[in-house]
PDB file of N, CA and C in Angstrom:
ATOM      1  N   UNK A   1      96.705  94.857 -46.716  1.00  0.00           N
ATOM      2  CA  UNK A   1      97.612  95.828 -46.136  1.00  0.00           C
ATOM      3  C   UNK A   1      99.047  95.405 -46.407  1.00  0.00           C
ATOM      4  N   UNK A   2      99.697  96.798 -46.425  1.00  0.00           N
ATOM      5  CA  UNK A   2     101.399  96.150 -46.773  1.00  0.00           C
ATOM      6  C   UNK A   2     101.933  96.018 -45.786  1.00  0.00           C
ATOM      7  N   UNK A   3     103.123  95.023 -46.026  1.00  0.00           N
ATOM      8  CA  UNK A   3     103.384  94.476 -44.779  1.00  0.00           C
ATOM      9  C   UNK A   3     104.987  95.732 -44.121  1.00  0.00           C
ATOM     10  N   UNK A   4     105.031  95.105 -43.161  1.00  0.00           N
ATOM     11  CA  UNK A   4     106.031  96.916 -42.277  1.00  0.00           C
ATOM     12  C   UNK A   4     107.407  95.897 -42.384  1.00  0.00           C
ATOM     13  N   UNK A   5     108.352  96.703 -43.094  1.00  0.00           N
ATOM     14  CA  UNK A   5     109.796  96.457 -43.031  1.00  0.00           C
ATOM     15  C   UNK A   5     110.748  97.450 -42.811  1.00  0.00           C
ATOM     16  N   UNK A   6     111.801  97.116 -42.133  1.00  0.00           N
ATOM     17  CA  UNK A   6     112.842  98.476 -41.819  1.00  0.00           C
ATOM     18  C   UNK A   6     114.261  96.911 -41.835  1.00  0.00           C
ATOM     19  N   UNK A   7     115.155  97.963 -41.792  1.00  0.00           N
ATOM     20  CA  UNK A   7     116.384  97.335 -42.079  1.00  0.00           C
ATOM     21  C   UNK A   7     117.013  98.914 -41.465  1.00  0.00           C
ATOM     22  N   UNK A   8     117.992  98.178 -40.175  1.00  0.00           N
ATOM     23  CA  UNK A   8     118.635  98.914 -39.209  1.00  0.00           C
ATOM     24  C   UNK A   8     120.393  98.663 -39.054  1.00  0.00           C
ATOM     25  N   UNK A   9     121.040  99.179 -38.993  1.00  0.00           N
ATOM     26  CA  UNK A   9     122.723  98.678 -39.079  1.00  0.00           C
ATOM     27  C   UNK A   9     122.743  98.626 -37.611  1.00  0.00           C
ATOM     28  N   UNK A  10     123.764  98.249 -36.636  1.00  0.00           N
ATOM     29  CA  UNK A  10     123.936  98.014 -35.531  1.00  0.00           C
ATOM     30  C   UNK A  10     123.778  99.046 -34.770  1.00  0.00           C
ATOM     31  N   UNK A  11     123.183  99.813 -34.368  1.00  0.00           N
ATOM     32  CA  UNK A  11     123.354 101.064 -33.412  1.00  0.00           C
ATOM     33  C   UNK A  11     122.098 101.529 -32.602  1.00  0.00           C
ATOM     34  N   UNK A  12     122.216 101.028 -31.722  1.00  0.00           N
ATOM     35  CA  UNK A  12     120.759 101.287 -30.752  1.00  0.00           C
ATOM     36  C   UNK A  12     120.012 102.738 -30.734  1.00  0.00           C
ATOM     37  N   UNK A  13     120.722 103.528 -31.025  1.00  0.00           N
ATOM     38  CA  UNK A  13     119.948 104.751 -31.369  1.00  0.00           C
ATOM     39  C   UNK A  13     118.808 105.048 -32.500  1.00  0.00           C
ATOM     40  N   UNK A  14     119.021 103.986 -33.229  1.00  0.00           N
ATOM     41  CA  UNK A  14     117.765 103.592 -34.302  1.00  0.00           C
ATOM     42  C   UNK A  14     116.796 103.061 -33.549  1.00  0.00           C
ATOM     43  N   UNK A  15     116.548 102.624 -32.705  1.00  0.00           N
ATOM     44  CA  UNK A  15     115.243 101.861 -32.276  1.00  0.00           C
ATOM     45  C   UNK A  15     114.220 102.422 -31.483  1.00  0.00           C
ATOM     46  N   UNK A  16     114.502 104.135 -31.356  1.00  0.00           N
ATOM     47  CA  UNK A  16     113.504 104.838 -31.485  1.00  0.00           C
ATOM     48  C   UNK A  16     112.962 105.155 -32.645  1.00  0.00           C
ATOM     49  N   UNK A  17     113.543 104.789 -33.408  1.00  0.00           N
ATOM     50  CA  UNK A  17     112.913 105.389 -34.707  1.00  0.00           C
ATOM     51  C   UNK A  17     112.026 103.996 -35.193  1.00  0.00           C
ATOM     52  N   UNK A  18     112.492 102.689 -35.086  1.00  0.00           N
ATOM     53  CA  UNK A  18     111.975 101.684 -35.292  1.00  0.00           C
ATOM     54  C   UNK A  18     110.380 101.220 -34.850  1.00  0.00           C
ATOM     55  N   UNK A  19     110.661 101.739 -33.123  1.00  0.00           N
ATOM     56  CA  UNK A  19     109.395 101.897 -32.014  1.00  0.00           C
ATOM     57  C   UNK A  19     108.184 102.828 -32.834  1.00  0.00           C
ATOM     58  N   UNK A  20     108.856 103.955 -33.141  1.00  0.00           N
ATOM     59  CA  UNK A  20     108.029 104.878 -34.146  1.00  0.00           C
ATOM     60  C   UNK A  20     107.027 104.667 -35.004  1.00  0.00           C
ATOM     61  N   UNK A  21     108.094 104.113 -36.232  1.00  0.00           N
ATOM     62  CA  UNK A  21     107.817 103.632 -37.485  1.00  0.00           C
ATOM     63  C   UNK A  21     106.453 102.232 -37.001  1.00  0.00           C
ATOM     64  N   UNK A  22     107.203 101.352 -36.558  1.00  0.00           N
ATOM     65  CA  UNK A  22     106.163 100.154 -36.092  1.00  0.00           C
ATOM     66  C   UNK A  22     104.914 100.588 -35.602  1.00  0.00           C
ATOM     67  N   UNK A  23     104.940 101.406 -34.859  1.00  0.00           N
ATOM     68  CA  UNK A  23     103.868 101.720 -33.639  1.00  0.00           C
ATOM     69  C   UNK A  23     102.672 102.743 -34.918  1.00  0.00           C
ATOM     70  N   UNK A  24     103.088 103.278 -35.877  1.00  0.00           N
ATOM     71  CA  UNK A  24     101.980 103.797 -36.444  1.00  0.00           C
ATOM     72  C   UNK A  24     101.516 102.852 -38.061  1.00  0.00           C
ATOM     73  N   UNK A  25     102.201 101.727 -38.003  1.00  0.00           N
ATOM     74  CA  UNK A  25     102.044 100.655 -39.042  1.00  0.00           C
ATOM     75  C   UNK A  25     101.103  99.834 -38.408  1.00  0.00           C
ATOM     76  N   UNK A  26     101.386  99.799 -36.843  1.00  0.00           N
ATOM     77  CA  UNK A  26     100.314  99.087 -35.976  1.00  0.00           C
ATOM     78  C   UNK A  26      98.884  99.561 -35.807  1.00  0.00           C
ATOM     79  N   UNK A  27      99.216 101.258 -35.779  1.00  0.00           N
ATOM     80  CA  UNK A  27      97.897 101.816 -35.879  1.00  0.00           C
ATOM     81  C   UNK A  27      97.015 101.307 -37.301  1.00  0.00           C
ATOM     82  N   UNK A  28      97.527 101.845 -37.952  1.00  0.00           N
ATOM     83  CA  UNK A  28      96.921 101.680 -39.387  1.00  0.00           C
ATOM     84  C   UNK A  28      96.366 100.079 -39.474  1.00  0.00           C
ATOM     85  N   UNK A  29      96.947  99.512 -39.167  1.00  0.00           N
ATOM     86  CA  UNK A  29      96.846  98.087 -39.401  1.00  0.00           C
ATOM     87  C   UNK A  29      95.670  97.405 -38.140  1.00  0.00           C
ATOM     88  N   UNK A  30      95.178  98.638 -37.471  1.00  0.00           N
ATOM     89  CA  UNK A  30      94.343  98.181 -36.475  1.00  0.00           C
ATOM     90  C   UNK A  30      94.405  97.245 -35.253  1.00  0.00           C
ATOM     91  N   UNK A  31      95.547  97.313 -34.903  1.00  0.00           N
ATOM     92  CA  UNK A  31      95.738  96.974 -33.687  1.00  0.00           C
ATOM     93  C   UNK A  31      95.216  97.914 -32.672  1.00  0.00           C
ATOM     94  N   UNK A  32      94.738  97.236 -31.290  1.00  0.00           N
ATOM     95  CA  UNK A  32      94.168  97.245 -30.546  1.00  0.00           C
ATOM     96  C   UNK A  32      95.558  97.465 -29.918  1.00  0.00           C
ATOM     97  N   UNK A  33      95.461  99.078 -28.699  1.00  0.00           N
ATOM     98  CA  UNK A  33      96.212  99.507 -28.016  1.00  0.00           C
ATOM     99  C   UNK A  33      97.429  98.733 -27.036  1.00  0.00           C
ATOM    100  N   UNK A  34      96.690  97.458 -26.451  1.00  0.00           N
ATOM    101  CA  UNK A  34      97.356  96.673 -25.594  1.00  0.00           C
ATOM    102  C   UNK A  34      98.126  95.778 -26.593  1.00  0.00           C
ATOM    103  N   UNK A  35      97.408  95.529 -27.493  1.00  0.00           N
ATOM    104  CA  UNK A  35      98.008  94.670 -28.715  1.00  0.00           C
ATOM    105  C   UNK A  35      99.720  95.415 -29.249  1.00  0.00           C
ATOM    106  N   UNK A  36      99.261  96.538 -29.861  1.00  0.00           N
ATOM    107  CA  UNK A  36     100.202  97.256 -29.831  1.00  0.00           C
ATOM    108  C   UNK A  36     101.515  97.547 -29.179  1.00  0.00           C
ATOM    109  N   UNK A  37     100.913  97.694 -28.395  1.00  0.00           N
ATOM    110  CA  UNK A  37     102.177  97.871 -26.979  1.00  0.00           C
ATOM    111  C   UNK A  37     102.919  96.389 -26.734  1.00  0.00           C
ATOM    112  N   UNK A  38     102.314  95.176 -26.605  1.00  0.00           N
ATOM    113  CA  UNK A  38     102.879  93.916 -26.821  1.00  0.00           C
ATOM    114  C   UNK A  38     103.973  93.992 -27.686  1.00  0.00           C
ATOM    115  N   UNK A  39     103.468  94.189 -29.077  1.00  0.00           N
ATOM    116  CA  UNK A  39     104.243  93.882 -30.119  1.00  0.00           C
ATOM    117  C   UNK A  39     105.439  94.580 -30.238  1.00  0.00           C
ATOM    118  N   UNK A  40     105.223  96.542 -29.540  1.00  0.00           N
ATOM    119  CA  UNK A  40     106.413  96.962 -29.984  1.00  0.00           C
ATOM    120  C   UNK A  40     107.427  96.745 -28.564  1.00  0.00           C
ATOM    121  N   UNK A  41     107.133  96.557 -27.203  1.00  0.00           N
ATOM    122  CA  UNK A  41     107.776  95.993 -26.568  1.00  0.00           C
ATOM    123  C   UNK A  41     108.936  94.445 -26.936  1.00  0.00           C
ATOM    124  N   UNK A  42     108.065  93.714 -27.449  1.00  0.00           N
ATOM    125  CA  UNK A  42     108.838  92.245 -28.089  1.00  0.00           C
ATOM    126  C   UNK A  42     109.511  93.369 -28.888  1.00  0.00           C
ATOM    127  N   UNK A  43     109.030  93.637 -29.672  1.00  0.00           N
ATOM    128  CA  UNK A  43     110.357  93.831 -31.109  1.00  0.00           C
ATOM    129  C   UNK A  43     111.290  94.759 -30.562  1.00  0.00           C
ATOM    130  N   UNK A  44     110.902  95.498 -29.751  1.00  0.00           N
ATOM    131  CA  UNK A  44     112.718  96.371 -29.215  1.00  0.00           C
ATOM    132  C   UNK A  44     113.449  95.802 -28.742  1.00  0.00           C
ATOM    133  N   UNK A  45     112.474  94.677 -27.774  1.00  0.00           N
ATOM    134  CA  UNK A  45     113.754  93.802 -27.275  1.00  0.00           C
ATOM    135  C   UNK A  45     114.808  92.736 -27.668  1.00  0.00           C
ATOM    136  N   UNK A  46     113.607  92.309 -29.157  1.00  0.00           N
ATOM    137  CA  UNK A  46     114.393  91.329 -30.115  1.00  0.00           C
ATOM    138  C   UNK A  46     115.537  92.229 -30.849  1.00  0.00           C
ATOM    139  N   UNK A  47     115.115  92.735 -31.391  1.00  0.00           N
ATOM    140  CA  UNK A  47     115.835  94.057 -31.894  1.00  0.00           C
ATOM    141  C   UNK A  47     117.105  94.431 -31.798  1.00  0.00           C
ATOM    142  N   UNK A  48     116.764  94.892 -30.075  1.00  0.00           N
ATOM    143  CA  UNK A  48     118.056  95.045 -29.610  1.00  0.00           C
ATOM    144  C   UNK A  48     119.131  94.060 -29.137  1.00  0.00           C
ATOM    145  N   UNK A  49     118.345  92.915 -28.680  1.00  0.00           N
ATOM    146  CA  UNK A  49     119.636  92.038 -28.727  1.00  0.00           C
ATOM    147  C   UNK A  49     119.562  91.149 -29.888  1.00  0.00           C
ATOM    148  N   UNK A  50     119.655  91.626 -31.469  1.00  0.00           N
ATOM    149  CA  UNK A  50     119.900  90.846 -31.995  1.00  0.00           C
ATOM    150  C   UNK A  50     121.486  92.271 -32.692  1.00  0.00           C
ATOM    151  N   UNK A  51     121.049  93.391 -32.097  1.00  0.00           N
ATOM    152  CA  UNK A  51     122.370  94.644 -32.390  1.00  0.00           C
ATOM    153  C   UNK A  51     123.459  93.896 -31.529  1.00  0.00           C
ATOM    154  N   UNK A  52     123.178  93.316 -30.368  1.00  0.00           N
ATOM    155  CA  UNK A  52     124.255  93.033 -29.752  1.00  0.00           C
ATOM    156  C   UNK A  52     125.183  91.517 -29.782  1.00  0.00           C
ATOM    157  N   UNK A  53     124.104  90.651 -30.599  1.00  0.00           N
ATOM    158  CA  UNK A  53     125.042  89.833 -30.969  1.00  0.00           C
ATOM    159  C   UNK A  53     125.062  89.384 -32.545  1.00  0.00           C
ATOM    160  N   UNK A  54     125.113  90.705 -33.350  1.00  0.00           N
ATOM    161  CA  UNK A  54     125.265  90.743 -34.651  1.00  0.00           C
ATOM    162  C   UNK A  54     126.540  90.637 -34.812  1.00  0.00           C
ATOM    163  N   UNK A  55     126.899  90.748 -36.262  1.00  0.00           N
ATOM    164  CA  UNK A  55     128.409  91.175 -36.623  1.00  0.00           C
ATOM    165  C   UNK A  55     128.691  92.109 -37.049  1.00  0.00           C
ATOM    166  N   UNK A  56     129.981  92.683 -36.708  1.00  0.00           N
ATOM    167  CA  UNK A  56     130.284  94.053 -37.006  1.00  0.00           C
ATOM    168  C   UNK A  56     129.952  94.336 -38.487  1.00  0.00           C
ATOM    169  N   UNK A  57     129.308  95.361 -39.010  1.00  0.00           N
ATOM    170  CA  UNK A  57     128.698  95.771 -40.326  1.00  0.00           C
ATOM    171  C   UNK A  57     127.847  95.454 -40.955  1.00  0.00           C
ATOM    172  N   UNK A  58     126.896  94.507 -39.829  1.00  0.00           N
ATOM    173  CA  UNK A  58     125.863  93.597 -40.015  1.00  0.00           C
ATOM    174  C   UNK A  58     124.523  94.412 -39.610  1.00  0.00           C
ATOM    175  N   UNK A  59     123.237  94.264 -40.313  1.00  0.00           N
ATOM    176  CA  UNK A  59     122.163  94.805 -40.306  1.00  0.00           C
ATOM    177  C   UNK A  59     120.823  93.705 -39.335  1.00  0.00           C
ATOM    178  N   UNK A  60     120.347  94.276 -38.982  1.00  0.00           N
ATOM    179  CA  UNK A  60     118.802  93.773 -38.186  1.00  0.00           C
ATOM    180  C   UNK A  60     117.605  94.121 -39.177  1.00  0.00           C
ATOM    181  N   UNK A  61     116.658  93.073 -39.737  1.00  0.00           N
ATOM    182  CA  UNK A  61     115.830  93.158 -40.611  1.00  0.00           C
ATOM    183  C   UNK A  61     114.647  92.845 -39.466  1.00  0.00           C
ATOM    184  N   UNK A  62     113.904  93.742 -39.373  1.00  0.00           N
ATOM    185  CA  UNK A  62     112.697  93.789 -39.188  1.00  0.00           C
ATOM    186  C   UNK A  62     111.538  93.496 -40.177  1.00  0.00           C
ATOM    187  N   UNK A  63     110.579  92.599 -40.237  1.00  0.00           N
ATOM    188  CA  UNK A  63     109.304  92.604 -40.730  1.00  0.00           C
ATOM    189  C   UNK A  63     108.287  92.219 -39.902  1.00  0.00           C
ATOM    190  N   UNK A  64     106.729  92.854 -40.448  1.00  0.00           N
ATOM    191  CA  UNK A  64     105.594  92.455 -39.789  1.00  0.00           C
ATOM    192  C   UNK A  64     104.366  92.844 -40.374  1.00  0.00           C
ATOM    193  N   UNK A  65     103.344  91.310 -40.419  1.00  0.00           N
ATOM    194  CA  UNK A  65     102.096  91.651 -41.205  1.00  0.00           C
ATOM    195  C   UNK A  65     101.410  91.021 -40.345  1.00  0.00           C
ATOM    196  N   UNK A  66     100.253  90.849 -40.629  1.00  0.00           N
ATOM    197  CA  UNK A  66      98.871  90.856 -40.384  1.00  0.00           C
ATOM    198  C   UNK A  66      98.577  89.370 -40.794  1.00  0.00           C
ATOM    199  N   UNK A  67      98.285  88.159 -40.628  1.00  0.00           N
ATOM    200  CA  UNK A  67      97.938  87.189 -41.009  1.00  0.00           C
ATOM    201  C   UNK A  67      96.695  86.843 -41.054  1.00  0.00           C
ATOM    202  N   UNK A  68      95.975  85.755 -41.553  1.00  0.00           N
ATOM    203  CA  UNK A  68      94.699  85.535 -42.439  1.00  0.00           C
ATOM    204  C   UNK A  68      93.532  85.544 -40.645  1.00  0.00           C
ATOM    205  N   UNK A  69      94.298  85.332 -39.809  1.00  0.00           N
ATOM    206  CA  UNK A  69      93.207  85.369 -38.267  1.00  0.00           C
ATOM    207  C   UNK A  69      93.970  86.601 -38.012  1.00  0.00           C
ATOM    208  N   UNK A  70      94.163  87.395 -38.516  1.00  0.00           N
ATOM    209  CA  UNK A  70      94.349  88.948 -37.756  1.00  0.00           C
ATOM    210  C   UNK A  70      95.113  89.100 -36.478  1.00  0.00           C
ATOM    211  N   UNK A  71      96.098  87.978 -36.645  1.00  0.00           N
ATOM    212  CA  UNK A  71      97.104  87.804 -35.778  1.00  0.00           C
ATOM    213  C   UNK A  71      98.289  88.769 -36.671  1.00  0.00           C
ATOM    214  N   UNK A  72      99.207  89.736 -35.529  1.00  0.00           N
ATOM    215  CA  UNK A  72     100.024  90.265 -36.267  1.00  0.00           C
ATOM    216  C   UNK A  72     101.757  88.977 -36.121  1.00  0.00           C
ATOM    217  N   UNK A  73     102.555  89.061 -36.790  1.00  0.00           N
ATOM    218  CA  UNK A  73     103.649  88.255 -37.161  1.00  0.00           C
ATOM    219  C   UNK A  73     104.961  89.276 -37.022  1.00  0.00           C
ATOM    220  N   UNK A  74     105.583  88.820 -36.987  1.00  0.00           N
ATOM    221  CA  UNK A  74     106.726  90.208 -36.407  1.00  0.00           C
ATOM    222  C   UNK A  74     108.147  88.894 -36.887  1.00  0.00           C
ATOM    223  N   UNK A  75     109.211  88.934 -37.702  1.00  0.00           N
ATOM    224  CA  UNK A  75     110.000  88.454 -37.434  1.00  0.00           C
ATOM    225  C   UNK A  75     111.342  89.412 -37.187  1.00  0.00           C
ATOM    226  N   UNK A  76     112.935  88.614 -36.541  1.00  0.00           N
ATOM    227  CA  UNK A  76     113.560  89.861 -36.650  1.00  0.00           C
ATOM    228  C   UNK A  76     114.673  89.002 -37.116  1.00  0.00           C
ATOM    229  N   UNK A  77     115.738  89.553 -37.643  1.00  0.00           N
ATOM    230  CA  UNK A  77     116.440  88.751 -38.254  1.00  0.00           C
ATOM    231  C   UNK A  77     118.168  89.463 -38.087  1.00  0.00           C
ATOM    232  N   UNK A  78     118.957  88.301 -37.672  1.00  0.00           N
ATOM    233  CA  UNK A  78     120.263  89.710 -37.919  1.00  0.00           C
ATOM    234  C   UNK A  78     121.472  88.630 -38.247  1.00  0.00           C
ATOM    235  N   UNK A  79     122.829  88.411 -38.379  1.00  0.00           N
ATOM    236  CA  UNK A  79     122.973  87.458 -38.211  1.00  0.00           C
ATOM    237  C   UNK A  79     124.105  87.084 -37.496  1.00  0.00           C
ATOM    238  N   UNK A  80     123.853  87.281 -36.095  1.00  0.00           N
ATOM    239  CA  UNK A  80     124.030  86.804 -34.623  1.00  0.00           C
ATOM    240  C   UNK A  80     123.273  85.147 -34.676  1.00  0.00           C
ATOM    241  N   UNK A  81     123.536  84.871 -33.663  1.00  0.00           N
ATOM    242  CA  UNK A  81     122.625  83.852 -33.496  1.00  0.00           C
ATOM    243  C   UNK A  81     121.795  83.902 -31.720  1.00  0.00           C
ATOM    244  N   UNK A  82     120.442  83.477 -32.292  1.00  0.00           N
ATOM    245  CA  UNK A  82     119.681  84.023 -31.372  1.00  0.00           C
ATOM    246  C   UNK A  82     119.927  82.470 -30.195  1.00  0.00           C
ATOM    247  N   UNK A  83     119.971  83.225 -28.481  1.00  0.00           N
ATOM    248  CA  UNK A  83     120.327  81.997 -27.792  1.00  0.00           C
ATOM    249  C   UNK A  83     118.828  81.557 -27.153  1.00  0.00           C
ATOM    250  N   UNK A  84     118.741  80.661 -27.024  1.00  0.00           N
ATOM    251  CA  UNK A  84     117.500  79.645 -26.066  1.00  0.00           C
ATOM    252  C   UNK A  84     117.491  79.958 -24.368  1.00  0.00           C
ATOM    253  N   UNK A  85     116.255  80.257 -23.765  1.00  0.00           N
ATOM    254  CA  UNK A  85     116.223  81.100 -22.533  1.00  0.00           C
ATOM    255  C   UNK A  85     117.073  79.136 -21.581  1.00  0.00           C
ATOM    256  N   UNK A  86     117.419  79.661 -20.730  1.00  0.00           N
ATOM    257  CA  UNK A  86     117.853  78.457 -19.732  1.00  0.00           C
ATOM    258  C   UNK A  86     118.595  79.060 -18.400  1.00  0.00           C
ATOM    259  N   UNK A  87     118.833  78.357 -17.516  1.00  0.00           N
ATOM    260  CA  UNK A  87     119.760  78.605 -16.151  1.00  0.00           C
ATOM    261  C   UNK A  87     121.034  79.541 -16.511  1.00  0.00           C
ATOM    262  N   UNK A  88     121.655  79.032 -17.807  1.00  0.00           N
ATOM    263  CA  UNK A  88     123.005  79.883 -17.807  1.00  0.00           C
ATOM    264  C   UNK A  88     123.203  80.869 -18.946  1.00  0.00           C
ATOM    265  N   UNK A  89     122.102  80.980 -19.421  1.00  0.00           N
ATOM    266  CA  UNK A  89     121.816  82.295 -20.840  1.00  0.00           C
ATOM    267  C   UNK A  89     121.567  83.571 -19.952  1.00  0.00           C
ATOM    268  N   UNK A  90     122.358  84.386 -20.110  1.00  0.00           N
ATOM    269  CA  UNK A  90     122.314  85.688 -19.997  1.00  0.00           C
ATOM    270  C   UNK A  90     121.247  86.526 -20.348  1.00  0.00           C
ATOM    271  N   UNK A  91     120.644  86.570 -21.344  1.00  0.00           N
ATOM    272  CA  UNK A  91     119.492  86.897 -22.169  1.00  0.00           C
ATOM    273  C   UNK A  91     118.310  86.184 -21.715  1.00  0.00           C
ATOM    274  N   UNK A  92     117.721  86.843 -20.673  1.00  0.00           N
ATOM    275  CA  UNK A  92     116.218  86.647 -20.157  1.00  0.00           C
ATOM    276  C   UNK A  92     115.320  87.527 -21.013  1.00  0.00           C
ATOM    277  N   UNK A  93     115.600  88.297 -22.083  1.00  0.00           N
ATOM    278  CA  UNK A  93     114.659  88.656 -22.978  1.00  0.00           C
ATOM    279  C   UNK A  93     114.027  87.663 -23.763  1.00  0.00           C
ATOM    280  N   UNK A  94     114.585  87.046 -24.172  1.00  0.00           N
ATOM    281  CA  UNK A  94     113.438  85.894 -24.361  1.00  0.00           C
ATOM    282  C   UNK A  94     111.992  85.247 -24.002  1.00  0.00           C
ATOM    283  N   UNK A  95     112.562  85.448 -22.887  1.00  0.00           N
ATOM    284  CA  UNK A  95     111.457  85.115 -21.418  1.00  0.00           C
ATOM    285  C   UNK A  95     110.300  86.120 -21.616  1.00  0.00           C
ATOM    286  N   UNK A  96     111.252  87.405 -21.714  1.00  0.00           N
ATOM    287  CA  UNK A  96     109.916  88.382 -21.567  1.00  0.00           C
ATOM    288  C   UNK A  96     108.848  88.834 -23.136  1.00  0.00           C
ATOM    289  N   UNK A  97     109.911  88.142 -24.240  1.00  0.00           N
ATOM    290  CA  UNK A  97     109.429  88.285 -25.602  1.00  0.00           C
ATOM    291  C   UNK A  97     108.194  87.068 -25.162  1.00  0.00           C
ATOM    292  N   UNK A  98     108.366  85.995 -25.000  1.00  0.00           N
ATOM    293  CA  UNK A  98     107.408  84.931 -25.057  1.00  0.00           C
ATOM    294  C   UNK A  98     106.023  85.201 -23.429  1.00  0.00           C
ATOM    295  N   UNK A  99     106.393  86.325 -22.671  1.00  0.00           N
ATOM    296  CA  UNK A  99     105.520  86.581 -22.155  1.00  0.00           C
ATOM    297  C   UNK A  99     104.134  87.583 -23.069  1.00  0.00           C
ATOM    298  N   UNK A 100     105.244  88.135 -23.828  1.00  0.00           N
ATOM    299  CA  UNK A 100     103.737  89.663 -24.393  1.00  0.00           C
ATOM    300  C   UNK A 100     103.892  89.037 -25.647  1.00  0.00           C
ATOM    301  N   UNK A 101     104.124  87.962 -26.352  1.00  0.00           N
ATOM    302  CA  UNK A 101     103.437  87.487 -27.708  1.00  0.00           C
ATOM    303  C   UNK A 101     103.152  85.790 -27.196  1.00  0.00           C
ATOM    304  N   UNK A 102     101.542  85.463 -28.387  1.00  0.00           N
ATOM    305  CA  UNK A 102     101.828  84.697 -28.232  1.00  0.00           C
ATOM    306  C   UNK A 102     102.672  83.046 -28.333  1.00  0.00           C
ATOM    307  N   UNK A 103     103.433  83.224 -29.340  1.00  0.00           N
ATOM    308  CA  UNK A 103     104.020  82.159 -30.177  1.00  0.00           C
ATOM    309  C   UNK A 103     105.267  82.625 -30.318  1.00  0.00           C
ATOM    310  N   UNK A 104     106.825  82.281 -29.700  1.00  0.00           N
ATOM    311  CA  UNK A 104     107.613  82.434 -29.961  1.00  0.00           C
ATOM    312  C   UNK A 104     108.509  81.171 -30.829  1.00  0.00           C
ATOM    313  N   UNK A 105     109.133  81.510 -31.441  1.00  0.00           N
ATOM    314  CA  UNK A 105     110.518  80.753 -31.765  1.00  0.00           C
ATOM    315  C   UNK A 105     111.813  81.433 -32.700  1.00  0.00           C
ATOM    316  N   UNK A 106     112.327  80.380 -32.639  1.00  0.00           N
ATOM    317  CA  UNK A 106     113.957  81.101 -33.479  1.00  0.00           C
ATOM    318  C   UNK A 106     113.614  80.015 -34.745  1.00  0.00           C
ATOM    319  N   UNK A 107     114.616  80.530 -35.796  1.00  0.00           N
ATOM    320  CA  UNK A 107     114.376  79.619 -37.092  1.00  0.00           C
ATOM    321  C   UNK A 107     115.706  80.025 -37.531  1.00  0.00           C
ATOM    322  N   UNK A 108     116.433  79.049 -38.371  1.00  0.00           N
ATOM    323  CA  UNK A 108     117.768  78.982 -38.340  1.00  0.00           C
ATOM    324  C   UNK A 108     118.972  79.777 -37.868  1.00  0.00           C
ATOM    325  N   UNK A 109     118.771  79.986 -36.568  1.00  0.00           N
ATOM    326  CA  UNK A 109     119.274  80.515 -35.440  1.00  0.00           C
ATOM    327  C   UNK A 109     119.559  82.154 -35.853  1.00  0.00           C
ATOM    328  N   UNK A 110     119.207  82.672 -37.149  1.00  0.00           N
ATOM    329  CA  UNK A 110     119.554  84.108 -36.873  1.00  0.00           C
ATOM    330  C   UNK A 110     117.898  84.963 -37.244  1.00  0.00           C
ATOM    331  N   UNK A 111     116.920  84.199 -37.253  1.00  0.00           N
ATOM    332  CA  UNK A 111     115.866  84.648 -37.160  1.00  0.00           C
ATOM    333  C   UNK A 111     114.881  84.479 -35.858  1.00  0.00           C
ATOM    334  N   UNK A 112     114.256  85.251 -34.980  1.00  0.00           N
ATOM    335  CA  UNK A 112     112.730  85.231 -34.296  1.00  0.00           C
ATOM    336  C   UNK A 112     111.607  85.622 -34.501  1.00  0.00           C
ATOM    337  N   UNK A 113     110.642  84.529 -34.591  1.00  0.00           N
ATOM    338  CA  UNK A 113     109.681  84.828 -35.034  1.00  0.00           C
ATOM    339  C   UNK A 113     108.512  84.600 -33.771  1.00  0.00           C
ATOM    340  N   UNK A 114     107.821  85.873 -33.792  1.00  0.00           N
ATOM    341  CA  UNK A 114     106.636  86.215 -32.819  1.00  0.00           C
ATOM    342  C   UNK A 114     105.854  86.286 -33.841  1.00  0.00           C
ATOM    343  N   UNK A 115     104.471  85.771 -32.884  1.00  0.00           N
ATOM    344  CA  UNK A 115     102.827  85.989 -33.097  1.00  0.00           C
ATOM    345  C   UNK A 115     102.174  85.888 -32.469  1.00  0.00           C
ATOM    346  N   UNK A 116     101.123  87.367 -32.488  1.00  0.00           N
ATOM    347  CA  UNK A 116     100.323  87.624 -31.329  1.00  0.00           C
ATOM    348  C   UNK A 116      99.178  86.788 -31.059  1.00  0.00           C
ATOM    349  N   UNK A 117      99.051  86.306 -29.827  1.00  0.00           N
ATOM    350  CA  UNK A 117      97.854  85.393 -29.940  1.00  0.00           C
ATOM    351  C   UNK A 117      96.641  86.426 -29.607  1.00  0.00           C
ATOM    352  N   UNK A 118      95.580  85.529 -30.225  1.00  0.00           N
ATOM    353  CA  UNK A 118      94.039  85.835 -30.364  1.00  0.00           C
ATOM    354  C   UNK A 118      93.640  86.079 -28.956  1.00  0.00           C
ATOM    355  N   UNK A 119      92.429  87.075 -28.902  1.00  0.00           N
ATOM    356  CA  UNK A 119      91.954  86.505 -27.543  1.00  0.00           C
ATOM    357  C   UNK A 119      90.386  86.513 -27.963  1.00  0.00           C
TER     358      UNK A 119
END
């Protein structure tokens, strides 16, 4: 299966269209309803705060495939830099990205990368 990419410029009004696009790449790709809903929950929220601490004229790269255990992979990429959940980070999305996937992290601070765990 091919893998799902979109490339978004800063403007939150795209991420219905993103939710969209994802959510029937998920179908196809056979995700399981709750599965689904995980994934496109995380990615709006990565999503969107990676619109808000991008740079002006700067784009959000979305990708996501399917890996060899039928775990789906979702990274998002913008280039903000993504912050670490703690006492004085503002951004408790994090928190809630690493609740509905299972494997979170950041990778050279302007990428996050989710993966859904197995059950």
């Amino acid at each position: 299966m091919e893998a799902f990419s979109a490339t978004l410029q800063l403007d939150p009004t795209l991420l219905q269209g993103l939710r969209h696009s994802l959510a029937a790449w998920l179908e196809s790709a056979g995700a399981p309803i709750a599965e689904r809903n995980s994934v496109l929950l995380a990615t709006h929220e990565a999503a969107a705060h990676a619109m808000q601490t991008g740079r002006t004229g700067g784009t959000v790269d979305v990708t996501a495939t399917k890996d060899g255990s039928e775990a789906f992979v979702v990274h998002v990429r913008s280039d903000g830099v993504w912050e670490q959940v703690g006492p004085d980070t503002p951004w408790s999305g994090l928190g809630l990205i690493a609740g509905l996937m299972g494997d979170v992290s950041t990778q050279a601070s302007h990428t996050l990368r989710m993966r859904t765990s197995l059950s």
